[in-house]
Protein backbone atom coordinates (compact mmCIF):
# COMPACT_ATOMS: atom_id res chain seq x y z
CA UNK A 1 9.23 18.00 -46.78
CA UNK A 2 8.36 18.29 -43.42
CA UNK A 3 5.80 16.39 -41.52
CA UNK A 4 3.41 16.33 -38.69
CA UNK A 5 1.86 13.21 -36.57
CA UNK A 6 -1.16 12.08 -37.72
CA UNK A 7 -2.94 11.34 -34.59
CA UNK A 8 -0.27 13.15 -32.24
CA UNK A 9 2.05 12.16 -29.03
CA UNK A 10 -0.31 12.39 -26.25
CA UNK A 11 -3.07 13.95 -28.22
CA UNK A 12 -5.59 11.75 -30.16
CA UNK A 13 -5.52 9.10 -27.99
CA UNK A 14 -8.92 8.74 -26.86
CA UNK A 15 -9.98 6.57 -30.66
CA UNK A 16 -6.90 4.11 -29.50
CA UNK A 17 -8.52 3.93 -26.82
CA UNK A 18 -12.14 3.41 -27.61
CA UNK A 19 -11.32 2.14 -30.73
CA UNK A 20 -14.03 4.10 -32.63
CA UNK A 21 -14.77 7.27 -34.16
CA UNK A 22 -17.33 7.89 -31.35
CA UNK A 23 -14.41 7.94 -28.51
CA UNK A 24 -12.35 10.65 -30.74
CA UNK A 25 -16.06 12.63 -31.19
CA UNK A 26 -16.03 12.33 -27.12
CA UNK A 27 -13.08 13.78 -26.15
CA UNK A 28 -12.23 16.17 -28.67
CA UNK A 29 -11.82 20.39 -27.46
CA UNK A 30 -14.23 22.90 -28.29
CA UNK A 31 -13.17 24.03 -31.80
CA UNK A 32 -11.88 28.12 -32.26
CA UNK A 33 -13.86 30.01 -34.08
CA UNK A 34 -12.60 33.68 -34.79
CA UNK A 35 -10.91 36.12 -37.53
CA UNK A 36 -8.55 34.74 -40.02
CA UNK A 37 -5.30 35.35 -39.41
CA UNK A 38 -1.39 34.61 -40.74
CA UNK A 39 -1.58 31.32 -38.90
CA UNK A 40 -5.78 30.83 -38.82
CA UNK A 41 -7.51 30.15 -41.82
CA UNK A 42 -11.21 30.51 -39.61
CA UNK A 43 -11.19 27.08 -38.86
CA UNK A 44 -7.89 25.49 -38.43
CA UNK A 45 -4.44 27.15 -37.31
CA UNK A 46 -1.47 25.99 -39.15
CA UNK A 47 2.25 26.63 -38.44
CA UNK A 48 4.62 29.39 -40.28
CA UNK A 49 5.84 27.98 -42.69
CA UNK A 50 2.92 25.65 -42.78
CA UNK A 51 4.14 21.80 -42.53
CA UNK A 52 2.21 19.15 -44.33
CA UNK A 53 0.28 16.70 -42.12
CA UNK A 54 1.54 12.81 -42.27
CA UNK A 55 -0.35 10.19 -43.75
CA UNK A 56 -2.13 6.85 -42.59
CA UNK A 57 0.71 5.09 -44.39
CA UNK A 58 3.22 7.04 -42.44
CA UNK A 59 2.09 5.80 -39.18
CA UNK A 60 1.59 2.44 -40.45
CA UNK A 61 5.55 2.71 -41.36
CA UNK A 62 6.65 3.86 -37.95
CA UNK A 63 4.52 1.49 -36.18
CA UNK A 64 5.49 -1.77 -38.37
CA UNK A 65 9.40 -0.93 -37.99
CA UNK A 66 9.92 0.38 -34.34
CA UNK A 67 13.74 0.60 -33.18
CA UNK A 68 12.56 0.96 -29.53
CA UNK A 69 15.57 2.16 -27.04
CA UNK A 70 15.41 0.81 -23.46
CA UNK A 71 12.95 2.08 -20.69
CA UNK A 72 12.95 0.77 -17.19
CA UNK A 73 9.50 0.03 -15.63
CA UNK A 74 10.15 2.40 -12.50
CA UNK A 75 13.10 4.58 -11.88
CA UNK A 76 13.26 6.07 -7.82
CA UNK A 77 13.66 9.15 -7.62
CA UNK A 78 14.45 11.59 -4.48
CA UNK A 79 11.48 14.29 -4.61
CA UNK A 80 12.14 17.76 -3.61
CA UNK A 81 11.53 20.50 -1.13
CA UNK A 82 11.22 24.29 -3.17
CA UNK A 83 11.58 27.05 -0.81
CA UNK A 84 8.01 29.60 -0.84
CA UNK A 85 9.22 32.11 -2.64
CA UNK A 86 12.60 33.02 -4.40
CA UNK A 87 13.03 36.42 -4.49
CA UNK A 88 14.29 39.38 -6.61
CA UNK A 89 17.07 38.60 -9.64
CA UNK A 90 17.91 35.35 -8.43
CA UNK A 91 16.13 32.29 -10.77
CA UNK A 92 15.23 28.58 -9.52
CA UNK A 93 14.09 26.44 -11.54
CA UNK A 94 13.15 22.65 -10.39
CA UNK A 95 12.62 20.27 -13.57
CA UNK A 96 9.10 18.02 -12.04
CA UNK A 97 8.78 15.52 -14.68
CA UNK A 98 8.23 15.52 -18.47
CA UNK A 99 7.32 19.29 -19.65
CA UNK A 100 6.27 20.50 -15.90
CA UNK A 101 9.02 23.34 -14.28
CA UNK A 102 8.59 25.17 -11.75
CA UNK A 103 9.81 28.54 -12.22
CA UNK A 104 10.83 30.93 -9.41
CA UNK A 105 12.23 34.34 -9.83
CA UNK A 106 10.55 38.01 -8.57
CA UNK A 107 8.37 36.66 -5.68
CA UNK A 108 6.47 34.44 -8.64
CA UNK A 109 5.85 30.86 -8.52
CA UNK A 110 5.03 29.72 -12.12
CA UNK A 111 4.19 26.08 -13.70
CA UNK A 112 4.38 24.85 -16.35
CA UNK A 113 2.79 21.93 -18.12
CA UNK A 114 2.30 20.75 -15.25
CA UNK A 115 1.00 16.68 -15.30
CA UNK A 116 1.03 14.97 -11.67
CA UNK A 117 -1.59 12.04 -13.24
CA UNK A 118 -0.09 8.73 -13.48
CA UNK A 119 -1.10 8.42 -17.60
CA UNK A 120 -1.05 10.99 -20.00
CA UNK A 121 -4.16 9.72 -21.33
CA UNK A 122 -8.00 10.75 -21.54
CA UNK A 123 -8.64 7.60 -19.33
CA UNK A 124 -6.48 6.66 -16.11
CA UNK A 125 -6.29 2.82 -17.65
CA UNK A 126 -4.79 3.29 -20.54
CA UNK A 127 -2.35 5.19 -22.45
CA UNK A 128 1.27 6.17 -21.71
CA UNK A 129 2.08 5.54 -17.89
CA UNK A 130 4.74 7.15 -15.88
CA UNK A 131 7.99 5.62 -15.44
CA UNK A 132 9.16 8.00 -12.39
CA UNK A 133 7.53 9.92 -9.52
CA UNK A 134 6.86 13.63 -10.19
CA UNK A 135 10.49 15.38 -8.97
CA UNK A 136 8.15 17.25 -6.21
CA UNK A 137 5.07 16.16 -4.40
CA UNK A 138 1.70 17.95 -5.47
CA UNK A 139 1.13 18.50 -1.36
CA UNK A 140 4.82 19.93 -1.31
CA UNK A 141 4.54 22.67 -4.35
CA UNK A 142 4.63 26.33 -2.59
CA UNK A 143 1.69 28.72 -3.54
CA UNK A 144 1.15 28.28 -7.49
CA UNK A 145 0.95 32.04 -8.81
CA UNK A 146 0.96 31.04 -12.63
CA UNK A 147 0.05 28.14 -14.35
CA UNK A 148 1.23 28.01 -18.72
CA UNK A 149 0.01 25.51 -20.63
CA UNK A 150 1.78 25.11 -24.56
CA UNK A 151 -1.24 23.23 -26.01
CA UNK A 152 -3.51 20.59 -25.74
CA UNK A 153 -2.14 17.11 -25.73
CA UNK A 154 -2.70 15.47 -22.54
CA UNK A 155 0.91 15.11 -21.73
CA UNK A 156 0.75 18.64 -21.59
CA UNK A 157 -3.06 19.80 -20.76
CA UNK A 158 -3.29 17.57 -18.10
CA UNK A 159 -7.05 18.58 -16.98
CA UNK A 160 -6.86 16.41 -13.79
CA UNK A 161 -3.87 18.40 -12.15
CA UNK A 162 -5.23 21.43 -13.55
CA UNK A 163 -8.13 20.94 -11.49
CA UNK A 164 -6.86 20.26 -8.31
CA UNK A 165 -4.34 23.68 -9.15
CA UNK A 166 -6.78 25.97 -9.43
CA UNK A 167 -8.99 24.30 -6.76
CA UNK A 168 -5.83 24.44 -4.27
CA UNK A 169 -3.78 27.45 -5.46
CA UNK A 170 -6.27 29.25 -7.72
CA UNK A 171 -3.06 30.27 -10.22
CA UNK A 172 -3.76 32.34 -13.39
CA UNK A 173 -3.59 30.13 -15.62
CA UNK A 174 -2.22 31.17 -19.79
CA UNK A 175 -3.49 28.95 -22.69
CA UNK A 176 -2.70 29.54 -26.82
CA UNK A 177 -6.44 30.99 -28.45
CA UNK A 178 -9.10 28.60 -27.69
CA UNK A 179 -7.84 26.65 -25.24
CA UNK A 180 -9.83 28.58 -22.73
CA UNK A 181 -13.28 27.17 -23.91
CA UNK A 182 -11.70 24.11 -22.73
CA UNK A 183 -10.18 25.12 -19.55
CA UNK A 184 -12.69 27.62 -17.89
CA UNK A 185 -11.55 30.56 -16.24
CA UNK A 186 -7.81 30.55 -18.26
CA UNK A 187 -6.65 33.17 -20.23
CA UNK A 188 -6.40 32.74 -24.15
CA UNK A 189 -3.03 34.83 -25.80
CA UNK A 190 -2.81 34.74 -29.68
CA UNK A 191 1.08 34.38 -31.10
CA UNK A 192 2.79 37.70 -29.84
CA UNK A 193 -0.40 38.50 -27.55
CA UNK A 194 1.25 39.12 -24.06
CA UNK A 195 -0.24 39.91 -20.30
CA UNK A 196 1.29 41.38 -17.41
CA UNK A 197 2.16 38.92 -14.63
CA UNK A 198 3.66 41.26 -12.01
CA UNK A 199 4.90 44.73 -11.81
CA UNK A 200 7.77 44.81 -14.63
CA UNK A 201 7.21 40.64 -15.46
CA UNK A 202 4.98 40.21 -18.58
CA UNK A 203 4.13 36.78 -20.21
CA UNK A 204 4.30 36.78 -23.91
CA UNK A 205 2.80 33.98 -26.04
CA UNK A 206 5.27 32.85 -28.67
CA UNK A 207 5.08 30.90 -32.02
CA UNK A 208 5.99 27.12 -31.94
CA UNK A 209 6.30 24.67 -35.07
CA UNK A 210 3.42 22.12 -33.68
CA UNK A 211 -0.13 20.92 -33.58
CA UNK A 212 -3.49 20.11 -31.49
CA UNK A 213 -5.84 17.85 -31.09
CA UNK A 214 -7.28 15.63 -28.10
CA UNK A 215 -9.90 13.75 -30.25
CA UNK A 216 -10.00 13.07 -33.57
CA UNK A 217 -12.14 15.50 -34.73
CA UNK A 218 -10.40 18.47 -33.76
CA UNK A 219 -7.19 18.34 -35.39
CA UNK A 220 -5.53 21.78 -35.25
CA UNK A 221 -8.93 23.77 -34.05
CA UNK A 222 -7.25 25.44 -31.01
CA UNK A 223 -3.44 27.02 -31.08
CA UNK A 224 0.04 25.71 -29.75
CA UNK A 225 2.44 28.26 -28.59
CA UNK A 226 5.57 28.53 -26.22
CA UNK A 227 6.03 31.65 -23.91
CA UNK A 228 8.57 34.20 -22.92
CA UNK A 229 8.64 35.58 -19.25
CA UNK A 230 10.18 39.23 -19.85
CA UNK A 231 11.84 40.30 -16.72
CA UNK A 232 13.84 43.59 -15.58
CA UNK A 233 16.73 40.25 -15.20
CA UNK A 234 16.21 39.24 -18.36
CA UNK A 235 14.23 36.99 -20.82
CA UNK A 236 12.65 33.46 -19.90
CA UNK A 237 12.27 30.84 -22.67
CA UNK A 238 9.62 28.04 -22.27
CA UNK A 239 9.78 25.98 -25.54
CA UNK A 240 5.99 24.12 -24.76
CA UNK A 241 6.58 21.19 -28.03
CA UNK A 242 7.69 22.17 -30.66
CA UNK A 243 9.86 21.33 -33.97
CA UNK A 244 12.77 23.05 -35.62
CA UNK A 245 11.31 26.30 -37.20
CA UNK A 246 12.86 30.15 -37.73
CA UNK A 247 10.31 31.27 -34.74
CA UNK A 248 13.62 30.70 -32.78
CA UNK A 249 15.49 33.31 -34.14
CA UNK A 250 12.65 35.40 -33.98
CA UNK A 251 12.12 34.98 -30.44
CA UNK A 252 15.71 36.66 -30.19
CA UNK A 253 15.33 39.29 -32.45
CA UNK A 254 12.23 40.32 -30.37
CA UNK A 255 13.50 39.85 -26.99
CA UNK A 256 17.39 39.73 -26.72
CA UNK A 257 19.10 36.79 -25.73
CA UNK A 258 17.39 34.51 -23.26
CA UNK A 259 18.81 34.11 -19.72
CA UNK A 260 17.21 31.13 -19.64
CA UNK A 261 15.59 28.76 -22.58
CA UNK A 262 13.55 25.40 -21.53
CA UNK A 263 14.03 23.33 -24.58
CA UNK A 264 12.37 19.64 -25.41
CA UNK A 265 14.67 16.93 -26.58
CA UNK A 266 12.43 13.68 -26.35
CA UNK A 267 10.41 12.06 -28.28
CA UNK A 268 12.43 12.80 -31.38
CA UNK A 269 12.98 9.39 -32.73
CA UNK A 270 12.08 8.28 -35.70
CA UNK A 271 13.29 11.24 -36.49
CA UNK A 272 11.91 11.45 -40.25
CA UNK A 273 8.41 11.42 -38.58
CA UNK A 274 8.89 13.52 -35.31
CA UNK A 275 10.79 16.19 -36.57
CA UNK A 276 8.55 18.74 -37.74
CA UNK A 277 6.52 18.42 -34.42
CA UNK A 278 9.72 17.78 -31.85
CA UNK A 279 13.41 18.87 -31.84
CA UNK A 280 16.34 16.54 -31.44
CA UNK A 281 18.99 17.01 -28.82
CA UNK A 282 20.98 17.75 -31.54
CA UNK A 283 18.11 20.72 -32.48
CA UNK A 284 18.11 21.95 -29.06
CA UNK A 285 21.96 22.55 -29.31
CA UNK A 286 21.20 25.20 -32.34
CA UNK A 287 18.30 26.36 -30.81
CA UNK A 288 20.34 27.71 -27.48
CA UNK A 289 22.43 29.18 -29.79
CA UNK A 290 19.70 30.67 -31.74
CA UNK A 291 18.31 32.06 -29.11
CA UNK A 292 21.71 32.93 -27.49
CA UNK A 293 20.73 31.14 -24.61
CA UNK A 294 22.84 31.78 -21.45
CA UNK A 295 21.48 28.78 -19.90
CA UNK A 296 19.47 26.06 -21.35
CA UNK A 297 17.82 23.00 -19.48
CA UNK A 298 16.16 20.10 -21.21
CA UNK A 299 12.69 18.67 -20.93
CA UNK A 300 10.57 16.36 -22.78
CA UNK A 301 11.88 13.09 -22.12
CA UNK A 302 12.25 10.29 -19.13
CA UNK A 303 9.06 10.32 -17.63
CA UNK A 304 6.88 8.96 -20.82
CA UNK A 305 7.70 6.91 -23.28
CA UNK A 306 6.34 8.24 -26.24
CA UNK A 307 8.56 7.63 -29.29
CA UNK A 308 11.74 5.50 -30.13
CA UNK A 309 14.10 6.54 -28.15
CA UNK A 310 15.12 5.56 -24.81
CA UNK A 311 14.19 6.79 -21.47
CA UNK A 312 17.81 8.17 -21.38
CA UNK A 313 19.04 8.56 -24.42
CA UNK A 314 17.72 11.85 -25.55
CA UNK A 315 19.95 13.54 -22.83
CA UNK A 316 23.08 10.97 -23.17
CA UNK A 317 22.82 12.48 -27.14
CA UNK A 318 22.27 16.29 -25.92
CA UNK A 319 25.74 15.70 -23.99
CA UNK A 320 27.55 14.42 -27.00
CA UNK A 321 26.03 17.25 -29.47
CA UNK A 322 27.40 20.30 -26.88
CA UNK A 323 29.37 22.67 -28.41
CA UNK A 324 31.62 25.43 -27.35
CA UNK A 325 29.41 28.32 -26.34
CA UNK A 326 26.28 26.55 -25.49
CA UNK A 327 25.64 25.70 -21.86
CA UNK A 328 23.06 23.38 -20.74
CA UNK A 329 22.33 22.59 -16.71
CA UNK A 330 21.48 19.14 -16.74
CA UNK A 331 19.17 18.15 -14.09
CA UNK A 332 17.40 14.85 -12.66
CA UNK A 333 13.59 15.45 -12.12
CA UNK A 334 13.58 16.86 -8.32
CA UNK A 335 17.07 18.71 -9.37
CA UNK A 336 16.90 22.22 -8.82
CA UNK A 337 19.10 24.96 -10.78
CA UNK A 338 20.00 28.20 -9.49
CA UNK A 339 20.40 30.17 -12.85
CA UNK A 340 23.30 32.57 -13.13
CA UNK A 341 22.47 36.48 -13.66
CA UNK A 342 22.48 37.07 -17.29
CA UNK A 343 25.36 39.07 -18.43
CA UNK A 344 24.45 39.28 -22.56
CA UNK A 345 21.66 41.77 -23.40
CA UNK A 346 20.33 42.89 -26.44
């Protein structure tokens, strides 16, 4: 049966941490409270299907028989330029680090995940630590129209770069329902909910197979989601975390096939634990063609280490698991990709 992390990759950390109860009290969210729903039970969400949450002894077993791949303790990078604005049909997208993209089609510039803070960690002194320089300088970014956020865990909510976004570019900024209590001034969409970004671009929130928490005490209490960017060009994909689920096929059977799908890889190792909460390369591969991705581009992995596998591996496995039909662009953080027109709709 499926399974979910007990304390979470990049979420609970703050009782590691502090050691205590009292430091998982501290930094936990403001809990949700509204009507029940198919994945809200008026206090917790849950995924569809629900997954069953892992046990104490199931971390105990990961932890006590690690098969760590190989990180390096600083990889250089060459950070990138983006031009202001990209303009009409034509899609760049520039992979930053980890989750973060920066998305630029129709005169928008939109973020996502973005995390520019050395840890991915309630506290700058502890937790998981970069191993590469975001792929673009904060001071470089062009004018941030949109800012999407998949969930809470700090490796994706990071609330230091949010800050300095909205006090710098003062972007619009998209949570999942409840996140907003959190992040003040942000927008809360339910599963499905959507929002109109520009004339004839509208944001949907879309189901993901994942969980929430920052502290301990507030496991599941606010919603995970990924997004689609409709366009007159065609559909954007932004995974946020998320494991193997049918809310892929969905996706398509709502939208039409994706121009362009933004799919995690890392962090999938040991995979008997991770993956109900984060798809293998190997997942990603049926996933594109799921969603029948024109062009898919990998995230999640490289820039924290935050399961067993390797700072490259997850993308040295994606390459080996490609099959005929599937295309993937490849990219090194900084790396921009100029994605082809789509030329399969609906």
């Amino acid at each position: 049966m499926a399974r979910r992390v007990l304390l979470g990759i990049g979420g609970a950390v703050g009782v590691v941490v502090g050691g205590s109860a009292i430091a998982g009290w501290f930094f936990a969210a403001p809990k949700y409270r509204g009507p029940v729903s198919d994945h809200f039970d008026g206090a917790k969400f849950h995924n569809v299907p629900a997954t069953e949450h892992a046990g104490f002894t199931d971390m105990v077993r990961w932890m006590s028989h690690r098969e760590r791949g190989v990180w390096k303790e600083w990889r250089e990078i060459t950070p990138s330029a983006p031009p202001r604005r990209v303009e009409g049909s034509a899609l760049r997208v520039t992979w930053v680090n980890h989750s973060t993209m920066l998305i630029q089609t129709g005169g928008l510039n939109i973020l996502t995940d973005p995390i520019w803070s050395d840890r991915c960690s309630p506290v700058q002194f502890a937790g998981p630590k970069r191993h590469h320089a975001p792929g673009i300088r904060f001071d470089a970014l062009p004018p941030i129209d949109v800012v999407l956020v998949s969930h809470n865990h700090y490796d994706h909510m990071d609330a230091a770069t949010l800050a300095r976004l909205k006090r710098e570019h003062q972007p619009r900024i998209y949570v999942p329902l409840g996140n907003a209590a959190f992040l003040k001034g942000a927008h809360d969409l339910d599963w499905w909910q959507s929002a109109e970004l520009a004339p004839g671009i509208r944001l949907h929130a879309v189901p993901a197979q994942h969980f929430s928490s920052r502290g301990t005490t507030d496991r599941d209490a606010n919603l995970w989601s990924g997004f689609v960017i409709e366009t007159p060009h065609g559909p954007l994909y932004f995974a946020g975390d998320t494991g193997w689920g049918p809310h892929f096929e969905a996706i398509r059977q709502r939208f039409g096939p994706m121009r362009l799908a933004l799919l995690p890889i890392g962090a999938y190792r040991p995979e008997w634990f991770m993956c109900a909460v984060h798809i293998s390369p190997k997942d990603a591969v049926r996933a594109a063609q799921a969603l029948e991705a024109q062009t898919a581009i990998p995230m999640h992995y490289f820039t924290f280490d935050l399961g067993d596998d390797g700072q490259e591996e997850p993308r040295d496995v994606l390459r080996r698991e490609l099959v005929p039909g599937v295309h993937f662009e490849i990219p090194e953080p900084g790396e921009a990709v100029e994605v082809a027109e789509q030329t399969s709709t609906r």
